[in-house]
N, C-alpha and C. Protein backbone atom coordinates (compact mmCIF):
# COMPACT_ATOMS: atom_id res chain seq x y z
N UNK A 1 251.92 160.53 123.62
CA UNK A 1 251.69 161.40 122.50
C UNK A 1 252.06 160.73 121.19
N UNK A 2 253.16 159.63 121.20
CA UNK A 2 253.55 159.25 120.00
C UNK A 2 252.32 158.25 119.23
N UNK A 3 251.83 158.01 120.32
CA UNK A 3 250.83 156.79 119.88
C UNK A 3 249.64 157.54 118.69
N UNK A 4 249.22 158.76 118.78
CA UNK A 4 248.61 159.36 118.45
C UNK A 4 249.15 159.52 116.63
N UNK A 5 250.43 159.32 116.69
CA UNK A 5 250.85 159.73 115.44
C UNK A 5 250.96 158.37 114.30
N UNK A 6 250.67 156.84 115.26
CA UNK A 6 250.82 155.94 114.15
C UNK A 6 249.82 156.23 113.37
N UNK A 7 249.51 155.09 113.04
CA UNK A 7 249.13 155.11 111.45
C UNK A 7 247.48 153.86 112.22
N UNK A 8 248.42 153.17 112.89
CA UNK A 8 247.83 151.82 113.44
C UNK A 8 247.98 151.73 114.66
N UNK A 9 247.04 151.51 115.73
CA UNK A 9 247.68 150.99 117.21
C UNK A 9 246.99 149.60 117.43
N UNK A 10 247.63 148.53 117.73
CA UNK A 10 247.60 146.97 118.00
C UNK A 10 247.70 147.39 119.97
N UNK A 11 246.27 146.70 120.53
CA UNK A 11 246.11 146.74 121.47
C UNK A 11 246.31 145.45 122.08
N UNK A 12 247.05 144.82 122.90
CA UNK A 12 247.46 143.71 123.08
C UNK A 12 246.92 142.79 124.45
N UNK A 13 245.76 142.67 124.61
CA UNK A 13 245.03 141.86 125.86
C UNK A 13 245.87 140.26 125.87
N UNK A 14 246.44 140.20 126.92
CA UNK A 14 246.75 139.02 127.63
C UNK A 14 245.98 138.48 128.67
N UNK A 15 245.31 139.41 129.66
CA UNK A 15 244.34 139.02 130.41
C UNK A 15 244.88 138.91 131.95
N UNK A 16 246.15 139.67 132.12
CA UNK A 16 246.74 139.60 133.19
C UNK A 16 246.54 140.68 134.02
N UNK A 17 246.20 141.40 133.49
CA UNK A 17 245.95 143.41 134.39
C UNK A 17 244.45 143.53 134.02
N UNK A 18 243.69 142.53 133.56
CA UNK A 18 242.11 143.05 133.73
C UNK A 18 241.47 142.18 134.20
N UNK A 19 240.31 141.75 134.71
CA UNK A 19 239.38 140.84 134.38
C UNK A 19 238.46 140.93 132.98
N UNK A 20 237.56 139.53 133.28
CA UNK A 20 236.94 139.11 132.15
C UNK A 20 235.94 140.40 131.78
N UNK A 21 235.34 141.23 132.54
CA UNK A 21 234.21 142.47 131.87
C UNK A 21 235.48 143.08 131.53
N UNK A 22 236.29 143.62 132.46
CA UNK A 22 236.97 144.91 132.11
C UNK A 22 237.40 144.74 130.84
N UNK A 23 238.09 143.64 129.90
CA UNK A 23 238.50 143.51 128.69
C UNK A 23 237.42 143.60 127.80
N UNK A 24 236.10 143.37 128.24
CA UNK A 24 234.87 143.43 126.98
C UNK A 24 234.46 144.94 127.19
N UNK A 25 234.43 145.64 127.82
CA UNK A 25 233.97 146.70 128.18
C UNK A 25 235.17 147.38 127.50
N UNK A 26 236.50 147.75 128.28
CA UNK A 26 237.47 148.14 126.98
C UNK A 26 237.03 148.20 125.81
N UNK A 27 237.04 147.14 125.24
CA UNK A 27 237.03 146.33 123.67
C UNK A 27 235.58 147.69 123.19
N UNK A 28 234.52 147.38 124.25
CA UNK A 28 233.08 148.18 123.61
C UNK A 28 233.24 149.53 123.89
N UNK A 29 233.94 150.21 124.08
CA UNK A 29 233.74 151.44 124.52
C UNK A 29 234.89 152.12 123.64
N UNK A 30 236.18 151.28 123.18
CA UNK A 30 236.72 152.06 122.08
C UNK A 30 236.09 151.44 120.30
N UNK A 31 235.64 150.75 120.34
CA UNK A 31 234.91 150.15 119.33
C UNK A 31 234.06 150.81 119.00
N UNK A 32 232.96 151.53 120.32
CA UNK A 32 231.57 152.04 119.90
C UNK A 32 231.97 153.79 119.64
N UNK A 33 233.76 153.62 120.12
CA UNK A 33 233.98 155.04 119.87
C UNK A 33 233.54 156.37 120.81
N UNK A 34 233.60 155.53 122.39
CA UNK A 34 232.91 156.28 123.53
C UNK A 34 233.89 156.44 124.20
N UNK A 35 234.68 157.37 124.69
CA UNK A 35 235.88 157.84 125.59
C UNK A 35 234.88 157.71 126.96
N UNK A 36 235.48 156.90 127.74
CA UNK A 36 234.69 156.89 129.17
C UNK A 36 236.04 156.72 130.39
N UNK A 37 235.24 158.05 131.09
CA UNK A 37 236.86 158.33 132.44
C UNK A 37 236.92 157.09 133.13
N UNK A 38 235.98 156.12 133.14
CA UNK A 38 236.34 154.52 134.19
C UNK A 38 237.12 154.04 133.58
N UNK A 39 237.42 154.00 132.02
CA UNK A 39 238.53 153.07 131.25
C UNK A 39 239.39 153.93 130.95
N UNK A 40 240.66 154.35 131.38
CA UNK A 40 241.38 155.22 130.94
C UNK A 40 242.43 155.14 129.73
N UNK A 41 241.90 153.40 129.29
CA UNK A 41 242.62 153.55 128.05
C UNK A 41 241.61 153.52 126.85
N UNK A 42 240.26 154.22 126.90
CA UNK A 42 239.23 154.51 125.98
C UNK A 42 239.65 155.98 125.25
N UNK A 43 240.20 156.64 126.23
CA UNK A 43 240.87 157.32 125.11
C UNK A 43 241.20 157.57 123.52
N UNK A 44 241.37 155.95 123.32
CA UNK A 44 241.98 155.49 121.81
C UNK A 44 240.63 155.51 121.64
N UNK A 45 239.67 155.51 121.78
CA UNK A 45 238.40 155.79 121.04
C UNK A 45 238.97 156.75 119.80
N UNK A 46 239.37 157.82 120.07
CA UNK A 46 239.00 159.24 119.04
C UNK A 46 240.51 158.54 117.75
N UNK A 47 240.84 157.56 118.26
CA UNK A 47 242.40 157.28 116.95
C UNK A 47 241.60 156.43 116.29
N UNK A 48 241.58 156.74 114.76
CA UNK A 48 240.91 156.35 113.35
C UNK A 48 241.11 155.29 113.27
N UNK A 49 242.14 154.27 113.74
CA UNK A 49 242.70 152.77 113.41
C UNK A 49 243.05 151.88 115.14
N UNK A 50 242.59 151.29 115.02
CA UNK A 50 242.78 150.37 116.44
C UNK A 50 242.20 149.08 116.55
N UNK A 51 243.51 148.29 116.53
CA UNK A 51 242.80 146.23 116.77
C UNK A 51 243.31 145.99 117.41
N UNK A 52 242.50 145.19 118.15
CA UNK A 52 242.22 144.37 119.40
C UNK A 52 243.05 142.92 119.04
N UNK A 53 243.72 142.29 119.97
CA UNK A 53 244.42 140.98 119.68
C UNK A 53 244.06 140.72 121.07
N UNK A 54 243.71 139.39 121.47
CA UNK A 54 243.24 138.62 122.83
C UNK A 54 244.09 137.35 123.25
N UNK A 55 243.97 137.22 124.03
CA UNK A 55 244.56 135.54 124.57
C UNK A 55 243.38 134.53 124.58
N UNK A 56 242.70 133.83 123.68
CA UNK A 56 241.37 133.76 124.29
C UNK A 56 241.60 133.06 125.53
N UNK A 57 241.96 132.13 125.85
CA UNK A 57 241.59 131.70 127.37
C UNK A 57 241.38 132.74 128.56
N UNK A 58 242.32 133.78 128.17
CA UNK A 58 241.85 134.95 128.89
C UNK A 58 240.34 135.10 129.04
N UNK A 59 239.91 135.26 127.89
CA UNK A 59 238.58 135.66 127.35
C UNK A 59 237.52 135.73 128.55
N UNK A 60 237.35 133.96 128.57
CA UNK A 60 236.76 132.79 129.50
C UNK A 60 235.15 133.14 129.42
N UNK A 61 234.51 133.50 130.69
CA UNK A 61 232.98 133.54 130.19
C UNK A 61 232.54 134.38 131.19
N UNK A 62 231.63 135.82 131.20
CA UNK A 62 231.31 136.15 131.59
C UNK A 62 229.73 136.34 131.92
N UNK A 63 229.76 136.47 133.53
CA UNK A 63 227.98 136.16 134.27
C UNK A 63 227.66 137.08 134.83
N UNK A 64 226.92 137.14 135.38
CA UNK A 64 226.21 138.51 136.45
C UNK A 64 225.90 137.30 137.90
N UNK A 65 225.68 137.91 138.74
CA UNK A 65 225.43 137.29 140.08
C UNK A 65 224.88 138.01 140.90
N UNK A 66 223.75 137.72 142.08
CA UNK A 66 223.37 138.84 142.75
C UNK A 66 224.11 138.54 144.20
N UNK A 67 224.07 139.92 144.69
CA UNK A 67 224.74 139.58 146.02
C UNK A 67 223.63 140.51 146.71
């Protein structure tokens, strides 16, 4: 609840609790301002102020593949 009351929330990706989509997908879904129940921290969609800080090597490169 407190989070709700900054001013600013600094979202802090290291790249250790997601993979490479899950952090871009995050990133697009509070960016585009879309609360979606698969990301449960999209939430911060609806808070007026929110940046993203990355590790880039985290980053790395993402593909599609068929199986």
């Amino acid at each position: 609840m407190e989070t709700w009351k900054a001013g600013k929330v600094s979202i802090w990706h290291p790249g250790h609790h997601d993979n490479k989509f899950g952090m871009r997908r995050t990133t697009l879904v509070i960016s585009k301002r879309m609360p979606d129940a698969d990301v449960p921290m999209s939430l911060l969609a609806d808070h007026p102020n929110v940046q993203f800080n990355f590790y880039r090597p985290a980053i790395g490169s993402c593909a599609t593949e068929m199986r």
